[in-house]
Every structure is written in C-alpha cells, then in structure tokens.
Protein backbone atom coordinates (compact mmCIF):
# COMPACT_ATOMS: atom_id res chain seq x y z
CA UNK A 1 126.17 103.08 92.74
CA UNK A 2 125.19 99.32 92.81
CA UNK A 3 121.44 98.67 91.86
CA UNK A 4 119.45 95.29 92.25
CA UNK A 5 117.59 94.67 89.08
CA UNK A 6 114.08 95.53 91.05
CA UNK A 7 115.68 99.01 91.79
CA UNK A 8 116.70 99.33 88.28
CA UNK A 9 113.58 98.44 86.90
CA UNK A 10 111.32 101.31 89.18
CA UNK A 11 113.93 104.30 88.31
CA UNK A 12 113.07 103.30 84.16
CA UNK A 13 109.82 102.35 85.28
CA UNK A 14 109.11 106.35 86.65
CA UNK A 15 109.37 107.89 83.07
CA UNK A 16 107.33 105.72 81.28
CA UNK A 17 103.97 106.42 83.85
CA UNK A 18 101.24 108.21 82.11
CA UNK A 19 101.49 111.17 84.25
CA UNK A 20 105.66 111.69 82.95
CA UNK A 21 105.67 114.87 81.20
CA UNK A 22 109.01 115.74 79.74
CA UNK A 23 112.93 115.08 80.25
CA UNK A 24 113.77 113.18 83.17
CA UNK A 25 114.40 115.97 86.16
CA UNK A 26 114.98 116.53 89.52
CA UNK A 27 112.08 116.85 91.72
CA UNK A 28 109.52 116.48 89.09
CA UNK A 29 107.03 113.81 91.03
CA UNK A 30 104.58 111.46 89.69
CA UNK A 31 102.06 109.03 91.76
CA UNK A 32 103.48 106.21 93.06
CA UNK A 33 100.75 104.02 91.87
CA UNK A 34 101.35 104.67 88.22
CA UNK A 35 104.53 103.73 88.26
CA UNK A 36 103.94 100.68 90.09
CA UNK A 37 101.56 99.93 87.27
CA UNK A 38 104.08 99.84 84.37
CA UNK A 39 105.91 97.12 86.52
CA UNK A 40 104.06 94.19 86.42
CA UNK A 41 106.64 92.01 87.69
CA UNK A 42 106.72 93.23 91.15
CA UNK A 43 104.34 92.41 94.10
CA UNK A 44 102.86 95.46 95.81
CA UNK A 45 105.05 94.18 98.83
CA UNK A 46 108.01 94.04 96.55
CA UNK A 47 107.52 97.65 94.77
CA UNK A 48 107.12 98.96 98.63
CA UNK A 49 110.60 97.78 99.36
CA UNK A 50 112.03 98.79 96.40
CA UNK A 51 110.79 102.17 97.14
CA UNK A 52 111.96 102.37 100.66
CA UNK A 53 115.06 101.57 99.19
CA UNK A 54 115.65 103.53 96.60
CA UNK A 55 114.60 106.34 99.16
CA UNK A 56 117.01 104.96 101.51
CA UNK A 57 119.98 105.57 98.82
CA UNK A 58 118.76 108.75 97.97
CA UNK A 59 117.53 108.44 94.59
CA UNK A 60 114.20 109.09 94.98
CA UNK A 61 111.56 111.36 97.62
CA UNK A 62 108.60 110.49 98.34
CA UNK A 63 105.63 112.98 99.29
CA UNK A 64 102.84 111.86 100.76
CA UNK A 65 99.80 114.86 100.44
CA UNK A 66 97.23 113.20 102.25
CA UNK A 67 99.43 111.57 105.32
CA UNK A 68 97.90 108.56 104.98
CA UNK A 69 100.66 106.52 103.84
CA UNK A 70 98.71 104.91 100.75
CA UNK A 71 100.17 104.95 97.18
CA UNK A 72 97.16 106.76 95.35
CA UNK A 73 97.99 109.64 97.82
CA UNK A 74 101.74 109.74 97.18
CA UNK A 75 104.14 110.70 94.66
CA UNK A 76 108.19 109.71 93.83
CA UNK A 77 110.62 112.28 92.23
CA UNK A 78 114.53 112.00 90.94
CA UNK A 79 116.80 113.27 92.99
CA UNK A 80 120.10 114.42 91.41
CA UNK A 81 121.84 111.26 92.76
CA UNK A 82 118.77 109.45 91.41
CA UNK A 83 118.94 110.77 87.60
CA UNK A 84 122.56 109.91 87.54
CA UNK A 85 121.76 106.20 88.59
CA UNK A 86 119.50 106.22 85.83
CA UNK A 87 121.68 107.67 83.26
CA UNK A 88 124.66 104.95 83.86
C-alpha cells in the first residue's frame, strides 16, 4: 500500500510512545496524544489528518473512551493491514 511520508512517520511514530509496551501487535492501543508527541514535525491539524487517514485505509482504530472527540481521551491501535504497512 502507498504511504505519504506523514503517514509513514505516525505508524513508526506509535511504537516509540512512552506508553508502547512490547512487539508491535494488533489491537494493542496507545493515546493518541503520545504519539503525536514523538512527532514534532507535524501540526496538530496535520497529525489529525494523518490519523483520519490512516483510519480511512484501515491501518489504524481509533477509540475514543470519553466521546468527546479530544486526543487525551483517545487511543490508536495496528490493525493487521496496519502492522504489515509498517513492516514493508
């Protein structure tokens, strides 16, 4: 699957969050917001995008727990099509 560079970046960007325990897997979320802090290249405008993105090519879910649509309340997981984009 094609990637832009920004959609490249936030799949290697999920691992490295302080809240990553473990082998990349499916389904295994972290908070949005941390991984949005190890890329300090992106606007906040530009990581939203990026997510919507990624979530529209199903490589990524996102959960929001609080349903208030705010990044400290959500989280991003892998999907299998999503740990294959980030193993090529």
């Amino acid at each position: 699957m094609k990637l832009t560079q920004f959609e490249r970046r936030y799949l290697e960007a999920i691992p490295q969050s302080n809240y990553w325990d473990g082998p990349v897997k499916v389904g295994i979320g972290v908070w949005c917001f941390s991984v949005t802090d190890e890329i300090t290249e992106f606007t906040e405008q530009q990581a939203k995008g990026v997510m919507s993105s990624l979530v529209k090519k199903e490589l990524v879910t996102i959960e929001d727990y609080e349903g208030k649509g705010r990044g400290d309340d959500m989280t991003v997981a892998f999907t299998e099509a999503g740990v294959r984009a980030l193993n090529e």
